[in-house]
PDB file of N, CA and C in Angstrom:
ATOM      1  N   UNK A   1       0.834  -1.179   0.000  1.00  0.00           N
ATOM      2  CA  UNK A   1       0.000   0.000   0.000  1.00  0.00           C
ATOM      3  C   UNK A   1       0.885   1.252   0.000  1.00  0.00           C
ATOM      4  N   UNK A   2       0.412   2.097  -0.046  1.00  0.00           N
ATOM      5  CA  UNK A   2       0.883   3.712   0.149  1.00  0.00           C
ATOM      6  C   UNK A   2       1.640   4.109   1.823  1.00  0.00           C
ATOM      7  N   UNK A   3       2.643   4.604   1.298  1.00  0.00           N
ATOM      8  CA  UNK A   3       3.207   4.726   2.915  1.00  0.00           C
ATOM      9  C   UNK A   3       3.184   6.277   3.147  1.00  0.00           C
ATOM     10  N   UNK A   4       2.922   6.751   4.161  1.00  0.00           N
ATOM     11  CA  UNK A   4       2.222   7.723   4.713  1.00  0.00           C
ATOM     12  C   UNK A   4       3.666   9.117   4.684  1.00  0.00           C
ATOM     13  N   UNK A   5       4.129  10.130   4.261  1.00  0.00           N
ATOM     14  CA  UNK A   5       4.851  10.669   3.990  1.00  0.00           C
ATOM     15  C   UNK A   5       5.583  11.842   5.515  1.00  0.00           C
ATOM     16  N   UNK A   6       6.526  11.855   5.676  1.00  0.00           N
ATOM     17  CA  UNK A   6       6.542  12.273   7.320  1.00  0.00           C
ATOM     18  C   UNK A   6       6.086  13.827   7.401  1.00  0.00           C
ATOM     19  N   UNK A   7       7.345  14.620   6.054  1.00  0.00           N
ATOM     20  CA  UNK A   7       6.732  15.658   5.826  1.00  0.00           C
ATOM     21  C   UNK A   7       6.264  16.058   4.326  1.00  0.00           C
ATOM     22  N   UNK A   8       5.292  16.957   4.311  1.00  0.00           N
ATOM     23  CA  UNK A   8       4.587  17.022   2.406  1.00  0.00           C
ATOM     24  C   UNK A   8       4.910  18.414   2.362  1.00  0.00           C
ATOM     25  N   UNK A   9       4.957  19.109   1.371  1.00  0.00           N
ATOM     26  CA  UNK A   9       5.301  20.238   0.679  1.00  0.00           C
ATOM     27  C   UNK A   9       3.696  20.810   0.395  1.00  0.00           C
ATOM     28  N   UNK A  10       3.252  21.885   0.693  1.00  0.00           N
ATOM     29  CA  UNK A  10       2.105  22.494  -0.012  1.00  0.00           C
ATOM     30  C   UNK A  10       2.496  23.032  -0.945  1.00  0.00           C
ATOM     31  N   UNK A  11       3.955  23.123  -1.874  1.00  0.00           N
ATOM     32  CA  UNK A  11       3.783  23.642  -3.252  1.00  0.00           C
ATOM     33  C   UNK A  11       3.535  25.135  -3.385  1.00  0.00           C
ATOM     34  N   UNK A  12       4.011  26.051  -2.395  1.00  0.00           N
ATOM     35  CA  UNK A  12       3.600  27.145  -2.155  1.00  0.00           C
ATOM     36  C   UNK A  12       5.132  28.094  -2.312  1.00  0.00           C
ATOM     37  N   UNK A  13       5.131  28.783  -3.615  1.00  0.00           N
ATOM     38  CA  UNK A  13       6.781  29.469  -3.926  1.00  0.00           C
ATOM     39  C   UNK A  13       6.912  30.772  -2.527  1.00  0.00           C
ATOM     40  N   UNK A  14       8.413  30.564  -2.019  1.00  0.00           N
ATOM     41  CA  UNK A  14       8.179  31.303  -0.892  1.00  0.00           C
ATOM     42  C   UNK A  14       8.110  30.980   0.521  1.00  0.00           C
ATOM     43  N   UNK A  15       8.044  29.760   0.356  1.00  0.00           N
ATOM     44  CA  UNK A  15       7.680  28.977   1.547  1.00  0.00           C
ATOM     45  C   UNK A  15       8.683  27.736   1.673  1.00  0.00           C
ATOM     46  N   UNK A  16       9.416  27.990   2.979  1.00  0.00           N
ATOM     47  CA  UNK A  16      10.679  26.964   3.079  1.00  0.00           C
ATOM     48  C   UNK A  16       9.636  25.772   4.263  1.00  0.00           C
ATOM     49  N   UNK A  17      10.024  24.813   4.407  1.00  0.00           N
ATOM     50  CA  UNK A  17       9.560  23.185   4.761  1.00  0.00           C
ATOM     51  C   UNK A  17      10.337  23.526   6.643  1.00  0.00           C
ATOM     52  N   UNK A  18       9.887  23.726   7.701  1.00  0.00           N
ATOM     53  CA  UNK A  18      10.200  24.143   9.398  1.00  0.00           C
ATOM     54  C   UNK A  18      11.032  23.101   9.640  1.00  0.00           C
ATOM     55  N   UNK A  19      12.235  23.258  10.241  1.00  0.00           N
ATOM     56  CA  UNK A  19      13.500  22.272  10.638  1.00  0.00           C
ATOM     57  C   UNK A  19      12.405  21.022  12.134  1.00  0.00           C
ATOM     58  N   UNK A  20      11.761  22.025  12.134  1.00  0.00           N
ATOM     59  CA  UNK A  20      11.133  21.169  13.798  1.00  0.00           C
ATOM     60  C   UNK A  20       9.681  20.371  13.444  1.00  0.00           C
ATOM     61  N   UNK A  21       9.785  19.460  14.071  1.00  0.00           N
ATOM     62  CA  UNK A  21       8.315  18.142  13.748  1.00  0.00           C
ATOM     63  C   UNK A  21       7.397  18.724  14.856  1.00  0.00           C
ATOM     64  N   UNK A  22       5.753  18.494  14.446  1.00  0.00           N
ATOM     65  CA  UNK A  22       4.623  18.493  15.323  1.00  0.00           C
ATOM     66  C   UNK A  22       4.224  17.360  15.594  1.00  0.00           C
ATOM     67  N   UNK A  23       3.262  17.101  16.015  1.00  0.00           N
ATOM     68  CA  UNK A  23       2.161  15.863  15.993  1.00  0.00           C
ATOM     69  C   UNK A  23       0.918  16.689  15.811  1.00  0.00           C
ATOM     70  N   UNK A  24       0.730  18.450  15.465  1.00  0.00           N
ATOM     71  CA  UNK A  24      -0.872  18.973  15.246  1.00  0.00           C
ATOM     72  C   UNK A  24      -1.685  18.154  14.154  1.00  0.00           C
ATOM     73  N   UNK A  25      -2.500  18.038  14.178  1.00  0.00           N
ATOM     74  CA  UNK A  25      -3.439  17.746  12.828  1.00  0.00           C
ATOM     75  C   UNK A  25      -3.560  18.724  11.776  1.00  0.00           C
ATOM     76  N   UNK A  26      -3.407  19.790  12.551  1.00  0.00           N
ATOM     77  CA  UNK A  26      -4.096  21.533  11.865  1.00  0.00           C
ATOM     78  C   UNK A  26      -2.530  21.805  11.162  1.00  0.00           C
ATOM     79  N   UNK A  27      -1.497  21.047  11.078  1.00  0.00           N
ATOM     80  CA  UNK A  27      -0.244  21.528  11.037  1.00  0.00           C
ATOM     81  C   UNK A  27      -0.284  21.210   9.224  1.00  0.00           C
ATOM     82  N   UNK A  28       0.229  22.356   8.005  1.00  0.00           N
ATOM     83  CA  UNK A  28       0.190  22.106   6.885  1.00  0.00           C
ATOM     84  C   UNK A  28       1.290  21.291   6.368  1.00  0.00           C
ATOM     85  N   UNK A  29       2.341  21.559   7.213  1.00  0.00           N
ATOM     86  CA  UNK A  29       3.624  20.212   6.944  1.00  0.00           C
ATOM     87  C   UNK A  29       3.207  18.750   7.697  1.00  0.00           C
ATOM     88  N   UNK A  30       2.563  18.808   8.362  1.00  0.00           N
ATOM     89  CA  UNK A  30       2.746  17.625   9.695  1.00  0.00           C
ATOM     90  C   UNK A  30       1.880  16.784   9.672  1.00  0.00           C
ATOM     91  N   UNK A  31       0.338  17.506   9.466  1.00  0.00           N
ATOM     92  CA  UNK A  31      -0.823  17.470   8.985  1.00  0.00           C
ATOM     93  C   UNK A  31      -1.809  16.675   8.269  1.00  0.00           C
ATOM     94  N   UNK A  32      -2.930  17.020   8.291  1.00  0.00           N
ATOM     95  CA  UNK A  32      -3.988  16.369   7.108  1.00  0.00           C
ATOM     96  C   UNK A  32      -4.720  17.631   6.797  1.00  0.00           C
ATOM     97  N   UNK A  33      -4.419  18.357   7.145  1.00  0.00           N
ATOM     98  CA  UNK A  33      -4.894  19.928   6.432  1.00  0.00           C
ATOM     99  C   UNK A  33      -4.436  20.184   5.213  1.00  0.00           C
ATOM    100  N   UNK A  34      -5.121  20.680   4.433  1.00  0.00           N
ATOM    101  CA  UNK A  34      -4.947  20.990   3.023  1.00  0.00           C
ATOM    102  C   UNK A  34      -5.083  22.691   2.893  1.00  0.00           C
ATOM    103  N   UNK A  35      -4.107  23.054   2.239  1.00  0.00           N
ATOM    104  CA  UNK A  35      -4.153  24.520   1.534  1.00  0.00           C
ATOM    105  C   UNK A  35      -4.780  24.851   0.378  1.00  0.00           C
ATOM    106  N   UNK A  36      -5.694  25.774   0.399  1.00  0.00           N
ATOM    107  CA  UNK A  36      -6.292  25.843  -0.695  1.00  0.00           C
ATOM    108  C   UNK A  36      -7.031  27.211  -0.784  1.00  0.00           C
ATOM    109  N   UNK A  37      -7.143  28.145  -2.169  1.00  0.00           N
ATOM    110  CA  UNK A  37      -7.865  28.903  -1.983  1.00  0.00           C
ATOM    111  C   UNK A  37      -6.528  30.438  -1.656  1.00  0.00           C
ATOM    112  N   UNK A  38      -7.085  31.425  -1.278  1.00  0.00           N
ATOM    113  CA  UNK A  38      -6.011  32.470  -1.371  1.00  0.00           C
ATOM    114  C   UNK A  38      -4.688  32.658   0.073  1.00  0.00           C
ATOM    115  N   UNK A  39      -3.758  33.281  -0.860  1.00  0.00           N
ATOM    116  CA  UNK A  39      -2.764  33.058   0.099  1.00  0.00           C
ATOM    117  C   UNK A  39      -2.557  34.892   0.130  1.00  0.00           C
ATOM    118  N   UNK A  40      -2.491  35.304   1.184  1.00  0.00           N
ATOM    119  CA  UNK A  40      -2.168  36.776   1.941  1.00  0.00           C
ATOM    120  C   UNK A  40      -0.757  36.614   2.942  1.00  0.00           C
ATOM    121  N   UNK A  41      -0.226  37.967   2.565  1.00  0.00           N
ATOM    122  CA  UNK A  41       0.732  38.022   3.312  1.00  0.00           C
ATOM    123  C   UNK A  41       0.346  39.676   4.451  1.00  0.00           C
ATOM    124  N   UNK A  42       0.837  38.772   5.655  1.00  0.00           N
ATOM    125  CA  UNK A  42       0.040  40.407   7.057  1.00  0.00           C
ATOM    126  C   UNK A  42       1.570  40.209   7.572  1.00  0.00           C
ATOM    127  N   UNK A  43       1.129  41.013   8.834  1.00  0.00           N
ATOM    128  CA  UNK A  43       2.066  41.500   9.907  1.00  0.00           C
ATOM    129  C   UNK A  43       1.255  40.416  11.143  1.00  0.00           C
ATOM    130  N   UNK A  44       1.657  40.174  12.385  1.00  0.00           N
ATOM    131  CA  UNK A  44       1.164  39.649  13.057  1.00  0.00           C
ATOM    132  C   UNK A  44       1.118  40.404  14.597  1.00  0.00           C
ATOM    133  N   UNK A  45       0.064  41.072  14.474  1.00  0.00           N
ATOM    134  CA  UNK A  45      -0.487  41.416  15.664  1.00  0.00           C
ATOM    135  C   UNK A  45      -0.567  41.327  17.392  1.00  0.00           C
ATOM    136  N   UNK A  46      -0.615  39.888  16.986  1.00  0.00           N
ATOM    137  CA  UNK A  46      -1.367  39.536  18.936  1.00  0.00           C
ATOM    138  C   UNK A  46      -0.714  37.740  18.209  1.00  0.00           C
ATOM    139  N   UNK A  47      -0.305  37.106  19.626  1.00  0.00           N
ATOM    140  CA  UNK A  47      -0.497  36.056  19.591  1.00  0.00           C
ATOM    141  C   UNK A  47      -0.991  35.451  20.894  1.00  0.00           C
ATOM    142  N   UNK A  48      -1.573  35.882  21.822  1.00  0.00           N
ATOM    143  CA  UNK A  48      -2.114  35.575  23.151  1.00  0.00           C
ATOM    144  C   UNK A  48      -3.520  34.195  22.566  1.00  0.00           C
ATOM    145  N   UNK A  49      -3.687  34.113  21.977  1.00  0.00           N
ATOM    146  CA  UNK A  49      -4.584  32.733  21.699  1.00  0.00           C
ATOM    147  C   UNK A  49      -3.439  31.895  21.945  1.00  0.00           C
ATOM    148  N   UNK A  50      -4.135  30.480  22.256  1.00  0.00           N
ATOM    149  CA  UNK A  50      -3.222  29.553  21.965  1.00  0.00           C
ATOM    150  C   UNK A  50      -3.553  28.799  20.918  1.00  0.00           C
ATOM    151  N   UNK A  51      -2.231  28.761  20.262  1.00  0.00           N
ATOM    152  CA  UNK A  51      -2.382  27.711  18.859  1.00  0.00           C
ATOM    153  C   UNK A  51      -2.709  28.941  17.823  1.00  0.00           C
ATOM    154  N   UNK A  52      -3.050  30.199  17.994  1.00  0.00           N
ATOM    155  CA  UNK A  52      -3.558  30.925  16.842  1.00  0.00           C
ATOM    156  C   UNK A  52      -3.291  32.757  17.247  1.00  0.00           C
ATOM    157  N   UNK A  53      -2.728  33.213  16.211  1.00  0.00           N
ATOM    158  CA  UNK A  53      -2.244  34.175  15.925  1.00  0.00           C
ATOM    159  C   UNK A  53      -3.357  34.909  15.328  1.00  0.00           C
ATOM    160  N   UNK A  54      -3.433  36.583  15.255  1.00  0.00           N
ATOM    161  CA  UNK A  54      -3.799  37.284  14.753  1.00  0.00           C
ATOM    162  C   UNK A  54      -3.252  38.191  13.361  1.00  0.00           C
ATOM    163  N   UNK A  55      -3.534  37.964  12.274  1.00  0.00           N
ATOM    164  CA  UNK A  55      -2.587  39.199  11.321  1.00  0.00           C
ATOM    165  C   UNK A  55      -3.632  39.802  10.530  1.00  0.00           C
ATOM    166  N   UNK A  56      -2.404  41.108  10.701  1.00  0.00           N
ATOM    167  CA  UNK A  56      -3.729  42.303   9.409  1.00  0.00           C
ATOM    168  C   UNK A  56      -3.159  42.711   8.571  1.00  0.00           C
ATOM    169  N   UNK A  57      -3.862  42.455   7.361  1.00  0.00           N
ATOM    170  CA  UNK A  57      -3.506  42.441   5.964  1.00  0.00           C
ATOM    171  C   UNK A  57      -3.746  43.916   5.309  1.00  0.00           C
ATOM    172  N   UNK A  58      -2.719  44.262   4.762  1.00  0.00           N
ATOM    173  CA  UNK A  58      -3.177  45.944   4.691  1.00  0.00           C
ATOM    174  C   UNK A  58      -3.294  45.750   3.007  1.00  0.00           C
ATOM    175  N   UNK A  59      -4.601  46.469   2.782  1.00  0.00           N
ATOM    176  CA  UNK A  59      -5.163  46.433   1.103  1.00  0.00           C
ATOM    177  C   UNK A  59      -5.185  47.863   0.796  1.00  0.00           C
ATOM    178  N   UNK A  60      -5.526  48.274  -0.902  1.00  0.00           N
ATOM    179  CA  UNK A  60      -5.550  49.502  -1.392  1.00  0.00           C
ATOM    180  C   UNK A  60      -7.278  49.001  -1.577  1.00  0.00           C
ATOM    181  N   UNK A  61      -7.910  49.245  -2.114  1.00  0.00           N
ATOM    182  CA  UNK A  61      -9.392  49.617  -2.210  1.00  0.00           C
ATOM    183  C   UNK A  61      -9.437  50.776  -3.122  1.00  0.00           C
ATOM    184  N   UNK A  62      -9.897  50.657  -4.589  1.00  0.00           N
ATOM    185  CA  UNK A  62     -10.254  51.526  -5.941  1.00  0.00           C
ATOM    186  C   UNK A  62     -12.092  52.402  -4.790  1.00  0.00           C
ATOM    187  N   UNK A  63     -12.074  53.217  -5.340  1.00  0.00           N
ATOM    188  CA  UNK A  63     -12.906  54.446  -4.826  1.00  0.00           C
ATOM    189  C   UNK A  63     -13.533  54.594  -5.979  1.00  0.00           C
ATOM    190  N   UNK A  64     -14.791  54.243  -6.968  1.00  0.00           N
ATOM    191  CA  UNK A  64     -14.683  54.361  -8.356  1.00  0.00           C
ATOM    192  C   UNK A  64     -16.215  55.896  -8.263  1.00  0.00           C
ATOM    193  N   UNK A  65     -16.623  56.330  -7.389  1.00  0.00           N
ATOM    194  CA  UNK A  65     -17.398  57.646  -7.372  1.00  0.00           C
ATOM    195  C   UNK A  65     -16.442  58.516  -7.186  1.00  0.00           C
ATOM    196  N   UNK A  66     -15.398  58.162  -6.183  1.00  0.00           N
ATOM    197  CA  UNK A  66     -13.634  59.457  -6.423  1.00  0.00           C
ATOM    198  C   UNK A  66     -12.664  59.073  -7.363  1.00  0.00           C
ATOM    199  N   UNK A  67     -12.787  57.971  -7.684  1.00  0.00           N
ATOM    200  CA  UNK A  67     -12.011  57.617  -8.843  1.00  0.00           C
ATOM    201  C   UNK A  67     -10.518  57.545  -8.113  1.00  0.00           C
ATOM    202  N   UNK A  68     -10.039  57.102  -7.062  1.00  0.00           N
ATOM    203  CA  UNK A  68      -8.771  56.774  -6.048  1.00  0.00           C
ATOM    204  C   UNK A  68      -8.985  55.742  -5.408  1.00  0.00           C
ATOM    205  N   UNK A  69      -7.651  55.471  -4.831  1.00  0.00           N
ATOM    206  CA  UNK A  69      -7.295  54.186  -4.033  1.00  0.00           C
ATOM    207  C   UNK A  69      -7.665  54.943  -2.502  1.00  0.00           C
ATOM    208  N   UNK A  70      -7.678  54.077  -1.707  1.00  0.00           N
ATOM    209  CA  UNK A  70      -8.079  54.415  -0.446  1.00  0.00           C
ATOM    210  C   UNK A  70      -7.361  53.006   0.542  1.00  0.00           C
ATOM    211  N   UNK A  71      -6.683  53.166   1.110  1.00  0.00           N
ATOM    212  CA  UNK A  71      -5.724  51.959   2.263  1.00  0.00           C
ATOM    213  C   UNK A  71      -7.005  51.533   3.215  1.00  0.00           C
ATOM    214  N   UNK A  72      -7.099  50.254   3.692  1.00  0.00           N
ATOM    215  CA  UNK A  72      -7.795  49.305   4.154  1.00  0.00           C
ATOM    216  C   UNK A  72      -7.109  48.436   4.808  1.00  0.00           C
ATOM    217  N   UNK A  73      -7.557  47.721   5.929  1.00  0.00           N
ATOM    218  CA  UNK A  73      -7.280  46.441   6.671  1.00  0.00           C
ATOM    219  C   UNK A  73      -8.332  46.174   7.223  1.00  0.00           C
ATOM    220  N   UNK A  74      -7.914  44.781   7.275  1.00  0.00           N
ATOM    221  CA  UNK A  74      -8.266  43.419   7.558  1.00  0.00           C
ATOM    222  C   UNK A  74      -7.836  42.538   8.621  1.00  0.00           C
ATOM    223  N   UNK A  75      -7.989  42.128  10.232  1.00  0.00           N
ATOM    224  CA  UNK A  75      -7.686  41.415  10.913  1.00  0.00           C
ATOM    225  C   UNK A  75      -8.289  39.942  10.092  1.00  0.00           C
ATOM    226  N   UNK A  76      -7.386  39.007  10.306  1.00  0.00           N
ATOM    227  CA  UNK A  76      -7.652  37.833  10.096  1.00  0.00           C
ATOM    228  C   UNK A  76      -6.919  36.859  11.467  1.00  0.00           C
ATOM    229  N   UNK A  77      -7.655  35.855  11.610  1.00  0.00           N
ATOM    230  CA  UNK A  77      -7.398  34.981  12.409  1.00  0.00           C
ATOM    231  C   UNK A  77      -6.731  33.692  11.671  1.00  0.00           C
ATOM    232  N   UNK A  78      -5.342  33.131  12.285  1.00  0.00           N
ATOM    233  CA  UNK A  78      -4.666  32.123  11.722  1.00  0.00           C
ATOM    234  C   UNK A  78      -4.486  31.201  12.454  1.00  0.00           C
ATOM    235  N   UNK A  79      -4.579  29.626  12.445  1.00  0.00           N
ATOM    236  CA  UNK A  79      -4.170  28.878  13.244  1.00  0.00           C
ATOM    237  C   UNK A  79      -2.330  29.009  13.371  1.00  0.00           C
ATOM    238  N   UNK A  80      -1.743  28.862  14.205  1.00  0.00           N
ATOM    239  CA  UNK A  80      -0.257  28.635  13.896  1.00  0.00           C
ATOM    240  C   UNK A  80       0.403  27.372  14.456  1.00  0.00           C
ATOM    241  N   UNK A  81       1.118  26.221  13.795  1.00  0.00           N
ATOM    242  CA  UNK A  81       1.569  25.326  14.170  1.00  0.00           C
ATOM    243  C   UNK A  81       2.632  25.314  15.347  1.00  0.00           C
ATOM    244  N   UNK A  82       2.730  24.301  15.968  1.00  0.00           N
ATOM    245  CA  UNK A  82       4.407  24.319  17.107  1.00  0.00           C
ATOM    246  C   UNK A  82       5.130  24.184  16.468  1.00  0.00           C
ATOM    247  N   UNK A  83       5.537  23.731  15.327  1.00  0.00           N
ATOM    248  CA  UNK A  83       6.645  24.065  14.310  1.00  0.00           C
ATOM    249  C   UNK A  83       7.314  24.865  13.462  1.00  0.00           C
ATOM    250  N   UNK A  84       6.530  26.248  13.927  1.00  0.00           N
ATOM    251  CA  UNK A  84       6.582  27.411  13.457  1.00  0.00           C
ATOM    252  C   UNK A  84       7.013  28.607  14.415  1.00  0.00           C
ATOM    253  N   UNK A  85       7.838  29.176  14.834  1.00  0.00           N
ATOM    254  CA  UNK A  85       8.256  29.858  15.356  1.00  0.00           C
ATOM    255  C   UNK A  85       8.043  31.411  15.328  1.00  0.00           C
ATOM    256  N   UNK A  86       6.709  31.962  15.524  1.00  0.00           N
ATOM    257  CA  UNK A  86       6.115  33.153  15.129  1.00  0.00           C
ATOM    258  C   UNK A  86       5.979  34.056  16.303  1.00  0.00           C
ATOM    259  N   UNK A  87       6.412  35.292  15.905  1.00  0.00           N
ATOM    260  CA  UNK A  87       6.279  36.211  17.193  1.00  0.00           C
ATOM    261  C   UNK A  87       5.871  37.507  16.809  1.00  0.00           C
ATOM    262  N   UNK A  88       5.155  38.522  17.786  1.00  0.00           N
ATOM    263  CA  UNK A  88       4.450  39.696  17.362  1.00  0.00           C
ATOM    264  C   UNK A  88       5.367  40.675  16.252  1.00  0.00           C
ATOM    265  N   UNK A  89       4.736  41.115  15.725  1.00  0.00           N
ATOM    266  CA  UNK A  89       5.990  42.076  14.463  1.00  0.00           C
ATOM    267  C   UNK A  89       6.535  41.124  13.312  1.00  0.00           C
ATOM    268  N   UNK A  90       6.488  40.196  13.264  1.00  0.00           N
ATOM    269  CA  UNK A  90       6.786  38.836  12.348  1.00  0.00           C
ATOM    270  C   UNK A  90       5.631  39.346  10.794  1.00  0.00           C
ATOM    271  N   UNK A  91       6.365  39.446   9.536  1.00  0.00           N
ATOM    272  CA  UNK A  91       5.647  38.941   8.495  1.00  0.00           C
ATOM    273  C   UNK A  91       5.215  37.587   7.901  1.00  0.00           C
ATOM    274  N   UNK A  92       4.425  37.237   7.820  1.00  0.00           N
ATOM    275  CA  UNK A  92       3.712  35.878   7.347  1.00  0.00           C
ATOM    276  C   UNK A  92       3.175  35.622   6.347  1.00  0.00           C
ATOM    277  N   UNK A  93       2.963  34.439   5.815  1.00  0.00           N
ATOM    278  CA  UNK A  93       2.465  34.134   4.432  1.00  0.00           C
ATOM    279  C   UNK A  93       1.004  33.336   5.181  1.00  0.00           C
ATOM    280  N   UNK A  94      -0.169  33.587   5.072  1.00  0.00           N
ATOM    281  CA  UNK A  94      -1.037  32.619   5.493  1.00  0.00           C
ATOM    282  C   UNK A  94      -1.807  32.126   3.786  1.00  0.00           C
ATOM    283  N   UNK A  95      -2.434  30.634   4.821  1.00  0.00           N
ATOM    284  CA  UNK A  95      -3.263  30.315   3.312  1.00  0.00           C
ATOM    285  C   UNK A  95      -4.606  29.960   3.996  1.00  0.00           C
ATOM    286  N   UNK A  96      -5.733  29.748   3.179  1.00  0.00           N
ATOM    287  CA  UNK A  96      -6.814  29.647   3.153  1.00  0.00           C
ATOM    288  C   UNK A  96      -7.118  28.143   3.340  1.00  0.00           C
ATOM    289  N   UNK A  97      -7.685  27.965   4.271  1.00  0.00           N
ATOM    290  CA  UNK A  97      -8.276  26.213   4.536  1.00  0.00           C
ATOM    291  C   UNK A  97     -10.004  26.062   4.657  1.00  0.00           C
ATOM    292  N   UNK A  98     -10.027  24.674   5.049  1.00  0.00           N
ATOM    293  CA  UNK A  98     -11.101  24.537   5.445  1.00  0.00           C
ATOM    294  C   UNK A  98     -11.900  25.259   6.847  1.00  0.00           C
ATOM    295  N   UNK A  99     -12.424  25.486   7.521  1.00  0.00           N
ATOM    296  CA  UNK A  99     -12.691  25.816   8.608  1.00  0.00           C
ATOM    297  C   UNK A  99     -12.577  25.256  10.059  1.00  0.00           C
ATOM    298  N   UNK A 100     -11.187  25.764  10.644  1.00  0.00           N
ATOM    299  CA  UNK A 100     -10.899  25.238  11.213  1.00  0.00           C
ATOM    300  C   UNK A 100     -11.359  24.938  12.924  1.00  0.00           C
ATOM    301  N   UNK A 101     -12.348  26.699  13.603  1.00  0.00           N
ATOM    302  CA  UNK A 101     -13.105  26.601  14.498  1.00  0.00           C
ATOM    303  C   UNK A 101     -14.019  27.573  13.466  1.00  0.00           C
ATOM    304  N   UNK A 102     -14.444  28.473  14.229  1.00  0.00           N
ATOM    305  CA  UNK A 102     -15.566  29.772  14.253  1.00  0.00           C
ATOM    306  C   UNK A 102     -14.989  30.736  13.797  1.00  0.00           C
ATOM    307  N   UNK A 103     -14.010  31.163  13.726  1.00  0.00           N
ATOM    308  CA  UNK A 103     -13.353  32.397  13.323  1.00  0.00           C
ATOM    309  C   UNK A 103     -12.011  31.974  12.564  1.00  0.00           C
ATOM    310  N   UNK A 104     -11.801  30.760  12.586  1.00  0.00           N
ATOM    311  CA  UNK A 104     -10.216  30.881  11.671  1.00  0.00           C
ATOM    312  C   UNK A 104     -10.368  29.608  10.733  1.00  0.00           C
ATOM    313  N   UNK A 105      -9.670  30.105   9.465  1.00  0.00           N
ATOM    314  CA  UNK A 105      -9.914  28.981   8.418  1.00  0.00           C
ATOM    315  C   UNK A 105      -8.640  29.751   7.580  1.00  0.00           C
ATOM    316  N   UNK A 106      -7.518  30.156   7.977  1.00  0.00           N
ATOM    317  CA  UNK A 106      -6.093  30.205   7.715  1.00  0.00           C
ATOM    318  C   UNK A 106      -5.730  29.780   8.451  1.00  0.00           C
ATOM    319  N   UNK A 107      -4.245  29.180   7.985  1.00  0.00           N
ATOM    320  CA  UNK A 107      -3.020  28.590   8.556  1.00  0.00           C
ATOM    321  C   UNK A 107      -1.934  29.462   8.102  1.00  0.00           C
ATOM    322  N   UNK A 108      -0.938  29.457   8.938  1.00  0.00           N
ATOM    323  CA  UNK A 108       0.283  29.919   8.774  1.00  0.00           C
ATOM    324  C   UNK A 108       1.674  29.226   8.493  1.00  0.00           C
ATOM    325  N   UNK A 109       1.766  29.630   6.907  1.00  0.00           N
ATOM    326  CA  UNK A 109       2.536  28.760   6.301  1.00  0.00           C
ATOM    327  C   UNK A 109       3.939  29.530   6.300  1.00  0.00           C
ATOM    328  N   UNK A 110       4.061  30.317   7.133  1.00  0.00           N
ATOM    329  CA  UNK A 110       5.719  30.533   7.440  1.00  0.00           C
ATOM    330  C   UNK A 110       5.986  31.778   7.251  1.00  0.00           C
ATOM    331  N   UNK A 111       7.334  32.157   7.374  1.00  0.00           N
ATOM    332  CA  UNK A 111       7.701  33.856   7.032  1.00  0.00           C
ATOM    333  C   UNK A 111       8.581  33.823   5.662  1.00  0.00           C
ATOM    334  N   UNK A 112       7.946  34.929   4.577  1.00  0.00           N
ATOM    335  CA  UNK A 112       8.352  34.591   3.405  1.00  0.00           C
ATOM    336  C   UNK A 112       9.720  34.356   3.349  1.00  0.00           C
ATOM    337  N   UNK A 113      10.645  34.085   2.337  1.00  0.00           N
ATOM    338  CA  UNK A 113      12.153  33.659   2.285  1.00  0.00           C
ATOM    339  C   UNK A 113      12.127  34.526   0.850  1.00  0.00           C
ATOM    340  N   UNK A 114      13.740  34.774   0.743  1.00  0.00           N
ATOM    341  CA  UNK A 114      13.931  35.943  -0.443  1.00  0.00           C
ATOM    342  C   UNK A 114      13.948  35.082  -1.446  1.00  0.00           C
ATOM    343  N   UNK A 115      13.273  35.808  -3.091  1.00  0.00           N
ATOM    344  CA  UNK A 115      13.294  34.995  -3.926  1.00  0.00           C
ATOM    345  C   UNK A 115      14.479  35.735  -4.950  1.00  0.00           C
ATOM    346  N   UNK A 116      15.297  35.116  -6.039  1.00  0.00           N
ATOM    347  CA  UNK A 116      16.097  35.720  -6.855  1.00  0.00           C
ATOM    348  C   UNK A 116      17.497  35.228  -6.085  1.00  0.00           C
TER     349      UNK A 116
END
């Protein structure tokens, strides 16, 4: 049969594979969680939840009766794995999952890495 893989790659450019193992379920390397759907990059806010981080995603927003951009945010709620080493002021790449409680259906798939 199929042998069960220790760690999987979500295929996500930008995103390096965490030196450290979990046992979470919710964990996208460790896991049976699947990524899917849009990926945002925030700042991270608050991490006083446990297991889950806060980040806000700062957007432009078109004004099309002023015909301008106008700056916007967004708090989003992220689960964050123990294999991930995230702390307040930290940039993040999150992705879009299934729903994971009531308020969070991102995961945090790491802090971007330079590309080029």
């Amino acid at each position: 049969m199929g042998v069960k893989k220790e760690v999987k790659n979500p295929g996500i450019p930008g995103v390096s594979i965490p030196e450290k193992k979990c046992n979470d379920p919710n964990c996208p390397f460790h896991g049976t969680i699947k990524v899917r759907g849009m990926l945002i990059t925030g700042k991270v806010v608050s991490d006083k939840m446990d297991g889950t981080v806060v980040v806000v995603h700062d957007y432009l927003y078109y004004d099309k009766k002023y015909k301008r951009y106008e700056k916007r945010k967004s708090k989003i709620h992220a689960h964050v794995s123990p294999c991930l080493d995230v702390k307040i002021g930290d940039t993040v790449i999150i992705g879009e999952t299934r729903p994971i409680s009531k308020t969070v259906s991102f995961v945090v798939l790491g802090k971007p890495t330079a590309q080029g």
